[in-house]
C-alpha atoms as a PDB file:
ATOM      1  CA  UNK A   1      -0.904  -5.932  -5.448  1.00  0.00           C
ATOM      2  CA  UNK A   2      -0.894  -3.591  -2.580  1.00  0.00           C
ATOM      3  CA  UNK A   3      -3.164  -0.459  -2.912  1.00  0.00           C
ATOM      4  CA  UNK A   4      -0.175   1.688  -1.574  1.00  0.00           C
ATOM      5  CA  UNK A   5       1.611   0.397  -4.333  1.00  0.00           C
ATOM      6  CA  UNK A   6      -0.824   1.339  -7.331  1.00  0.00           C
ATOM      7  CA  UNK A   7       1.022   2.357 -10.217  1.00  0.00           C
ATOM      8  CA  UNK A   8       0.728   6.086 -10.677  1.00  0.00           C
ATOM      9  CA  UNK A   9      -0.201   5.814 -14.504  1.00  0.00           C
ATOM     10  CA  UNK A  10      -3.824   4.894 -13.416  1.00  0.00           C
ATOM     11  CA  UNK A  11      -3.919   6.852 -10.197  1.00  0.00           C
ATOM     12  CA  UNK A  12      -5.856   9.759 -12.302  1.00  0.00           C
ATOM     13  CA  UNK A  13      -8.963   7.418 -12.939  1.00  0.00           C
ATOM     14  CA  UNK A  14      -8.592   5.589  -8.972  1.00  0.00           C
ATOM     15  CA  UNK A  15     -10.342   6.881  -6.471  1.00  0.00           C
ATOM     16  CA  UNK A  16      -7.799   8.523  -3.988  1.00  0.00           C
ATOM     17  CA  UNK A  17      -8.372   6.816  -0.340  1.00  0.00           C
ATOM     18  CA  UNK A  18      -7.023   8.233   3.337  1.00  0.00           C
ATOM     19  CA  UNK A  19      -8.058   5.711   5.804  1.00  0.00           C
ATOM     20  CA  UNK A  20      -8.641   7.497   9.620  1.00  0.00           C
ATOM     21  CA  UNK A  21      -7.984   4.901  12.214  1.00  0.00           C
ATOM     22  CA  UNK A  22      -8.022   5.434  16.268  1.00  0.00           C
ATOM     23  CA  UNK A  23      -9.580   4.397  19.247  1.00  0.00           C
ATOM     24  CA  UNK A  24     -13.507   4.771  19.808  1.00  0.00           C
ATOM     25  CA  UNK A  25     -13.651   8.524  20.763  1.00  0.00           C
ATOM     26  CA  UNK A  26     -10.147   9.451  19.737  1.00  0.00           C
ATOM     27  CA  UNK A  27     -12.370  12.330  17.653  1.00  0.00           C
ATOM     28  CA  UNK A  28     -12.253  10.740  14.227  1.00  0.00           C
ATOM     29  CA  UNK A  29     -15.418  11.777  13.263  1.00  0.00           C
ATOM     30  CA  UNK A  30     -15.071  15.426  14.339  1.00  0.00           C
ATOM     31  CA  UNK A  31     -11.562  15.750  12.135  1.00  0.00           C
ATOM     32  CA  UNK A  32     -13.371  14.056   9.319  1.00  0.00           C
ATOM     33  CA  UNK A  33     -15.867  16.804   8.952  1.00  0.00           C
ATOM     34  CA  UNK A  34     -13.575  19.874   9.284  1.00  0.00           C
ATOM     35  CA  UNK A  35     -10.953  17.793   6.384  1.00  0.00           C
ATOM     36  CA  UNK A  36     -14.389  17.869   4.377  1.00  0.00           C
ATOM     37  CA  UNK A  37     -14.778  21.219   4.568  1.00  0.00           C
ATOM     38  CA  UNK A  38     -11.737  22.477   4.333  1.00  0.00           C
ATOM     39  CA  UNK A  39      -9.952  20.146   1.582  1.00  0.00           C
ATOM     40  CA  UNK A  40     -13.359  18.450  -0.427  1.00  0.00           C
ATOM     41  CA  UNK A  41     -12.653  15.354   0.643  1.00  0.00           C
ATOM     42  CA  UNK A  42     -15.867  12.901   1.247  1.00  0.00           C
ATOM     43  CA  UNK A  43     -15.901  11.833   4.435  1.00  0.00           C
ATOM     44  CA  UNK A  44     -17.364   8.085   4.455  1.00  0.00           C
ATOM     45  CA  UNK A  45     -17.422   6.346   7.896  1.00  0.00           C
ATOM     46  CA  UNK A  46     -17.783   2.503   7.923  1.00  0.00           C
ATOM     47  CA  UNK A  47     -19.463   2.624  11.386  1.00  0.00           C
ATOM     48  CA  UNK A  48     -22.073   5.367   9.678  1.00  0.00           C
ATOM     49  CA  UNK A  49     -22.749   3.008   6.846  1.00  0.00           C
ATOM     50  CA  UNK A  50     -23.416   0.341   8.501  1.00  0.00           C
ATOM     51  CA  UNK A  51     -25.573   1.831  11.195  1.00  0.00           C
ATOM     52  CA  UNK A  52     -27.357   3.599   8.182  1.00  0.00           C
ATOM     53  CA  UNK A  53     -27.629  -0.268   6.327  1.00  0.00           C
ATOM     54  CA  UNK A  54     -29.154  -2.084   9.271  1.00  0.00           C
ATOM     55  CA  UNK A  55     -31.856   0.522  10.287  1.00  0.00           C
ATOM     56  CA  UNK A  56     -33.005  -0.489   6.182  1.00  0.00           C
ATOM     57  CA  UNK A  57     -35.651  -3.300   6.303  1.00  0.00           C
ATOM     58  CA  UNK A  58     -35.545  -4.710   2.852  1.00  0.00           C
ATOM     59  CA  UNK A  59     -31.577  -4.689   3.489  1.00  0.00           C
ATOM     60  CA  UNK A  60     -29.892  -8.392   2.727  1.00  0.00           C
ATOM     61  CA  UNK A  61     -27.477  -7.507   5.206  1.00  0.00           C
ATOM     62  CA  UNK A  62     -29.584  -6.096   8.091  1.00  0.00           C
ATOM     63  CA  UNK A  63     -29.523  -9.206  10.577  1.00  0.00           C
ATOM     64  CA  UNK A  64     -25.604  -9.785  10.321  1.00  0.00           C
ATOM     65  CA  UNK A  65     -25.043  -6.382  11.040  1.00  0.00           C
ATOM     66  CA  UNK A  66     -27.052  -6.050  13.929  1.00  0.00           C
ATOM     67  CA  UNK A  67     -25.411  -9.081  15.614  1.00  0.00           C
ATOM     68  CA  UNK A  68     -22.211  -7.354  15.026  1.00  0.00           C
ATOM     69  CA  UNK A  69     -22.795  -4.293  16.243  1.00  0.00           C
ATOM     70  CA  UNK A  70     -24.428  -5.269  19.234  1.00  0.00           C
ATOM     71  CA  UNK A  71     -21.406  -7.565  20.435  1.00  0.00           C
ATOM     72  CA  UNK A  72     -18.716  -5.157  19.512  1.00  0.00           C
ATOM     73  CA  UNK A  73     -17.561  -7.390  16.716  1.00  0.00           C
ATOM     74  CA  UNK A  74     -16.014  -6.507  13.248  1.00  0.00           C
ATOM     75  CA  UNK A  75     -18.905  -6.718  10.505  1.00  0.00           C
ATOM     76  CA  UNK A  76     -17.451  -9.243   7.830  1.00  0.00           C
ATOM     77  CA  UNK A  77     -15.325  -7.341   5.386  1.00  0.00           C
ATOM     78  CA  UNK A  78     -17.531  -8.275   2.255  1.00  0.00           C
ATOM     79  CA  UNK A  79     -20.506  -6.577   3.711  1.00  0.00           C
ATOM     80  CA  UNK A  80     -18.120  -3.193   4.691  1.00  0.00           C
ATOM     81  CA  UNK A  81     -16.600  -2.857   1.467  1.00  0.00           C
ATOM     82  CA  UNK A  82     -19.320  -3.483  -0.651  1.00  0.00           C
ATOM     83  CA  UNK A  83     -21.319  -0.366   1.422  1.00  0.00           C
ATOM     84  CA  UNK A  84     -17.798   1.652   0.595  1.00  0.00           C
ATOM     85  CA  UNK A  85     -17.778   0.914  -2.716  1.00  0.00           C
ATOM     86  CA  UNK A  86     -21.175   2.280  -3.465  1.00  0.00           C
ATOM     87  CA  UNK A  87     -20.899   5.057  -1.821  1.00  0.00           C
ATOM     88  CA  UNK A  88     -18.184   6.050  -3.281  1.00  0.00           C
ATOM     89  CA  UNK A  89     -19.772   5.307  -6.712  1.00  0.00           C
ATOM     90  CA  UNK A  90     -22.649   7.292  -5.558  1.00  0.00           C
ATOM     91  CA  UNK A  91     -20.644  10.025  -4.529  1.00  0.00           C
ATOM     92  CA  UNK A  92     -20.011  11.109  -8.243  1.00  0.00           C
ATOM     93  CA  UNK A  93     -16.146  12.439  -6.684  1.00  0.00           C
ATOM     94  CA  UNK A  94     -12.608  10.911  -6.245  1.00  0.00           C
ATOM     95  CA  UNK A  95     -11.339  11.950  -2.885  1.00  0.00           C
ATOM     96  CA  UNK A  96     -12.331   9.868   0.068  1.00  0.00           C
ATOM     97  CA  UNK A  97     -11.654   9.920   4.079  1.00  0.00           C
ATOM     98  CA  UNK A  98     -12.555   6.467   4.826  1.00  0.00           C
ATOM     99  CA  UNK A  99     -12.695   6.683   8.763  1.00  0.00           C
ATOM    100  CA  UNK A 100     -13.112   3.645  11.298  1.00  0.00           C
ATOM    101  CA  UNK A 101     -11.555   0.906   8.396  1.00  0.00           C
ATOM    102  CA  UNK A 102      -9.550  -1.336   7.989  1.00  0.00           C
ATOM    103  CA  UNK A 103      -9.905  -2.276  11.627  1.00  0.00           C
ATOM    104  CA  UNK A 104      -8.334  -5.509  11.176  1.00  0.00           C
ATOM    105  CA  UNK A 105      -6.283  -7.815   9.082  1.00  0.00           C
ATOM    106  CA  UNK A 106      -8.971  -9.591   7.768  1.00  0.00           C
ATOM    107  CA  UNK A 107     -10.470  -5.727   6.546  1.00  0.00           C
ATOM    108  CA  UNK A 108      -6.936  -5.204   5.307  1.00  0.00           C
ATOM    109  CA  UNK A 109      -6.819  -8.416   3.034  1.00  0.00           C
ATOM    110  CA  UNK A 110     -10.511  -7.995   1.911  1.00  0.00           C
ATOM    111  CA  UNK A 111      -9.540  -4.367   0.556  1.00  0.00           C
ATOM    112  CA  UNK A 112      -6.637  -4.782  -1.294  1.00  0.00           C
ATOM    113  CA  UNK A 113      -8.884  -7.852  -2.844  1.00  0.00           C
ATOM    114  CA  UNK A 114     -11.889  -6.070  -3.394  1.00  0.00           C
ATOM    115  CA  UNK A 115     -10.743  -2.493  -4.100  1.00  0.00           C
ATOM    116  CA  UNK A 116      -7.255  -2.807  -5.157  1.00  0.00           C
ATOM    117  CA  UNK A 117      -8.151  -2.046  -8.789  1.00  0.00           C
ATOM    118  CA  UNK A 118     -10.134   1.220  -8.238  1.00  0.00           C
ATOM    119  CA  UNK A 119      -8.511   2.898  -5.197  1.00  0.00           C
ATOM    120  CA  UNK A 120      -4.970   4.214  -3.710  1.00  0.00           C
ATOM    121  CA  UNK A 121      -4.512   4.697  -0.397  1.00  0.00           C
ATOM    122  CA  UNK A 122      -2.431   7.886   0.155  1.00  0.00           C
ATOM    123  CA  UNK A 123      -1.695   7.841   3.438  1.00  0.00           C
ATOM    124  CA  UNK A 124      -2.812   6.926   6.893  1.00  0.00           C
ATOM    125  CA  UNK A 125      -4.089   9.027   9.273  1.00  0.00           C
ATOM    126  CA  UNK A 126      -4.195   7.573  12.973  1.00  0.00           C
ATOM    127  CA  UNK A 127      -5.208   9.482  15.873  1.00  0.00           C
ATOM    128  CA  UNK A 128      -3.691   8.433  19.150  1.00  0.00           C
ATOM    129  CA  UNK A 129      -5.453   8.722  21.827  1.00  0.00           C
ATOM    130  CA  UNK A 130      -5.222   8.048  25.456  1.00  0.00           C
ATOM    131  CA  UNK A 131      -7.453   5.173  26.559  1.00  0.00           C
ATOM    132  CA  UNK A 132      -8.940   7.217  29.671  1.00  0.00           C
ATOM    133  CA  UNK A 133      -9.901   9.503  27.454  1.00  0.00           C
ATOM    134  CA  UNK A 134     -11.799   8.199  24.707  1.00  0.00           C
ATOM    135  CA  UNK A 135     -13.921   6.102  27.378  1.00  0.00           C
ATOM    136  CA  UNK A 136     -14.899  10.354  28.821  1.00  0.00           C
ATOM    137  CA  UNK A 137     -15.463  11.238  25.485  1.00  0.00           C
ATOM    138  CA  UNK A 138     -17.908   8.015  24.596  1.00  0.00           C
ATOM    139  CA  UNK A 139     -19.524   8.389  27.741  1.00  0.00           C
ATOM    140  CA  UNK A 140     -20.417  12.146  27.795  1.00  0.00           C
ATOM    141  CA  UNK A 141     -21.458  11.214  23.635  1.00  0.00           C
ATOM    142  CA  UNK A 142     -23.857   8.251  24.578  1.00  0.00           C
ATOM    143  CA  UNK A 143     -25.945  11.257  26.760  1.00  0.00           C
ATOM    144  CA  UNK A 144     -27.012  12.477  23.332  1.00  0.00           C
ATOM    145  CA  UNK A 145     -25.776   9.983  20.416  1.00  0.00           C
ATOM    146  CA  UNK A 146     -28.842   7.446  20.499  1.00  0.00           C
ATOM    147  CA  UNK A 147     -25.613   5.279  19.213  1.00  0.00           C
ATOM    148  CA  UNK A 148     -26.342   1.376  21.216  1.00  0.00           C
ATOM    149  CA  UNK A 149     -22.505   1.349  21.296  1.00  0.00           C
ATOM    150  CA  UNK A 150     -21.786   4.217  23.843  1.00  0.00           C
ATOM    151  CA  UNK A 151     -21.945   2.281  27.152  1.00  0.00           C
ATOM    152  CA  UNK A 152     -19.385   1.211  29.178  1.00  0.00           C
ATOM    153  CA  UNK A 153     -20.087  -2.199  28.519  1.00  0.00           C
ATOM    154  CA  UNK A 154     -19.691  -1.937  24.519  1.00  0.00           C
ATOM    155  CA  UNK A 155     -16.923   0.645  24.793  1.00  0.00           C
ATOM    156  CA  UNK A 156     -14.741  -2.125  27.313  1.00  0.00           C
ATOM    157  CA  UNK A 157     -15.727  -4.651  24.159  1.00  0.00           C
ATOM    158  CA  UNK A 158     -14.648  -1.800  21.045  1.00  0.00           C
ATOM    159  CA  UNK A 159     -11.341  -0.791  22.940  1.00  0.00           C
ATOM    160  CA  UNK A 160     -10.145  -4.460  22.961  1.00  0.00           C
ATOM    161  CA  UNK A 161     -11.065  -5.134  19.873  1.00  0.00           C
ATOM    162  CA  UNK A 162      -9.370  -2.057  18.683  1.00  0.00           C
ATOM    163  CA  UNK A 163      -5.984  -2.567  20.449  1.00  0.00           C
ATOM    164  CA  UNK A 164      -5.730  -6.593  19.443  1.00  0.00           C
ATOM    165  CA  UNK A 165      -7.211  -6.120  15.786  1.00  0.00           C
ATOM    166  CA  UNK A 166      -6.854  -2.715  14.397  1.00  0.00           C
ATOM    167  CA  UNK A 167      -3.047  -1.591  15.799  1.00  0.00           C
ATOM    168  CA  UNK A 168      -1.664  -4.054  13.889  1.00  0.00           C
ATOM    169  CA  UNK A 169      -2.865  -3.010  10.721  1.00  0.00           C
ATOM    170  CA  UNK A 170      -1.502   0.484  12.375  1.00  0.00           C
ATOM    171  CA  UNK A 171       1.741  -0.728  11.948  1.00  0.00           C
ATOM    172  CA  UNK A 172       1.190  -2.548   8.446  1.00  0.00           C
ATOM    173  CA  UNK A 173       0.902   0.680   7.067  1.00  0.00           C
ATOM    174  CA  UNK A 174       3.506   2.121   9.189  1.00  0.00           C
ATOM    175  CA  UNK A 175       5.634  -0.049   7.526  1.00  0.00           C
ATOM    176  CA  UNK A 176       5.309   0.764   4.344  1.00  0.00           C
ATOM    177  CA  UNK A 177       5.579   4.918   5.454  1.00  0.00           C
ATOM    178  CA  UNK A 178       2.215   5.688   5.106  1.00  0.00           C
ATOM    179  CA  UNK A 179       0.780   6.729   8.811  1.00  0.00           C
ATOM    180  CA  UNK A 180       1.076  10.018  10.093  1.00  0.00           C
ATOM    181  CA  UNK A 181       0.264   9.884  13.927  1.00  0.00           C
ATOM    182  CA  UNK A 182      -1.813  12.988  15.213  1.00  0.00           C
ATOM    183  CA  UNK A 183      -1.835  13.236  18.878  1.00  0.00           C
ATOM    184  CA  UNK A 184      -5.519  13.372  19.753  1.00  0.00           C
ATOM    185  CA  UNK A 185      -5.687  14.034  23.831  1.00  0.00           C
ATOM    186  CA  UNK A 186      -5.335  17.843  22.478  1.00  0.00           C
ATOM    187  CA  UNK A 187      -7.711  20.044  21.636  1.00  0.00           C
ATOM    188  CA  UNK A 188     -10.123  19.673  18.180  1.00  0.00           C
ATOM    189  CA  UNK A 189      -8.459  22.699  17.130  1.00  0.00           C
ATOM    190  CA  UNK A 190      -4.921  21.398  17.970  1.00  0.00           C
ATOM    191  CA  UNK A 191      -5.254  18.413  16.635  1.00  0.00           C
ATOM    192  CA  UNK A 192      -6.871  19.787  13.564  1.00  0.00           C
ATOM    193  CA  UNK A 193      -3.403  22.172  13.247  1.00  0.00           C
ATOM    194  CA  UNK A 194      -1.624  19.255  13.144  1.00  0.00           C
ATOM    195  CA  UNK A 195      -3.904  17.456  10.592  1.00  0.00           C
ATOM    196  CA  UNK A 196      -3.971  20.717   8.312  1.00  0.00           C
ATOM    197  CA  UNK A 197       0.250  20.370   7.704  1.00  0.00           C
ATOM    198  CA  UNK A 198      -0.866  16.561   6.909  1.00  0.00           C
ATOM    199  CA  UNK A 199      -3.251  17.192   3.860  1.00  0.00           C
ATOM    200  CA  UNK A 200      -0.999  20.206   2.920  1.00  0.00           C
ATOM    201  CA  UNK A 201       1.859  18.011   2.259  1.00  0.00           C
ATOM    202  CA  UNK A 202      -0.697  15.766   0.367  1.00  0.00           C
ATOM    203  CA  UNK A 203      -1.887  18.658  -2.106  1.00  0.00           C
ATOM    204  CA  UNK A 204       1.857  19.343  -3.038  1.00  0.00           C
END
């Protein structure tokens, strides 16, 4: 069974899931912590987790993820949901921005396998971005970041992986009317206008 297509009996005890997909630098994180704020939702990014998981020594998962991460590859989905799913335990709440996942089909299938019983995803958000830009906004990031993935060479790596792997689970989810497409070469405070009407129409 689908997790857009969780029967709304038990959607009261599920943990409610928006997924924020976009290019590298299309501003996902930024929108993520202004939608905390402003509508309680935890904000849980799979890149954060598993940055957070590999810098842990006693961690089982440490080695696989730092392969990964240093070639630009997708972690394996077992180790990215399993991270979720704590946190989200851990968390104690029931309203989740899960930003930078699924980023590929294989994410996609491991979900609905792994979660499909205890979350419903309620929509998609996806912030489109031009490709010029996110590489400027990476770039001028890496100056301060400390993240090993904001170089040219990584970003050239995340980019294709991110156009052959993650837009079609885009357009999965398109499918079934769940995306709504924020244009993200505006402003933060444009794009968050148009990400407000988004999460109002979700509280109705």
């Amino acid at each position: 069974m689908n997790t857009s297509m969780a029967g709304d009996s038990q959607s009261q005890t599920m943990y409610n899931v928006v997924f924020v997909l976009g290019g590298p630098g299309a501003g996902k994180g930024t929108q993520c912590q202004r939608i905390e704020q402003e509508f309680k939702y935890v904000h849980l990014s799979a890149g954060d987790l598993l940055r957070a998981e590999r810098q842990k020594t006693d961690s089982k998962y440490r080695e696989d993820i730092e392969t990964h991460i240093k070639n630009g590859s997708i972690v394996p989905v077992k180790i990215t949901c399993s991270l979720l799913r704590m946190a989200m335990e851990e968390s104690k709440k029931n309203h989740f921005l899960i930003d930078g996942f699924p980023r590929n089909k294989d994410n996609l299938d491991g979900w609905n396998q792994a979660m499909d019983s205890v979350a419903v995803v309620r929509k998609v958000l996806f912030f489109n971005c031009r490709e010029d830009v996110c590489v400027n906004r990476c770039l001028d990031r890496g100056k301060t970041s400390g993240r090993a993935d904001d170089n040219m060479e990584s970003l050239k790596k995340r980019i294709k992986t991110y156009t052959e792997s993650t837009m079609p689970v885009i357009e999965h989810y398109r499918k079934l009317d769940l995306v709504a497409e924020i244009d993200a070469n505006q402003t933060p405070e444009e794009v968050f206008g148009d990400v407000k009407k988004v999460f109002d129409s979700l509280a109705r």
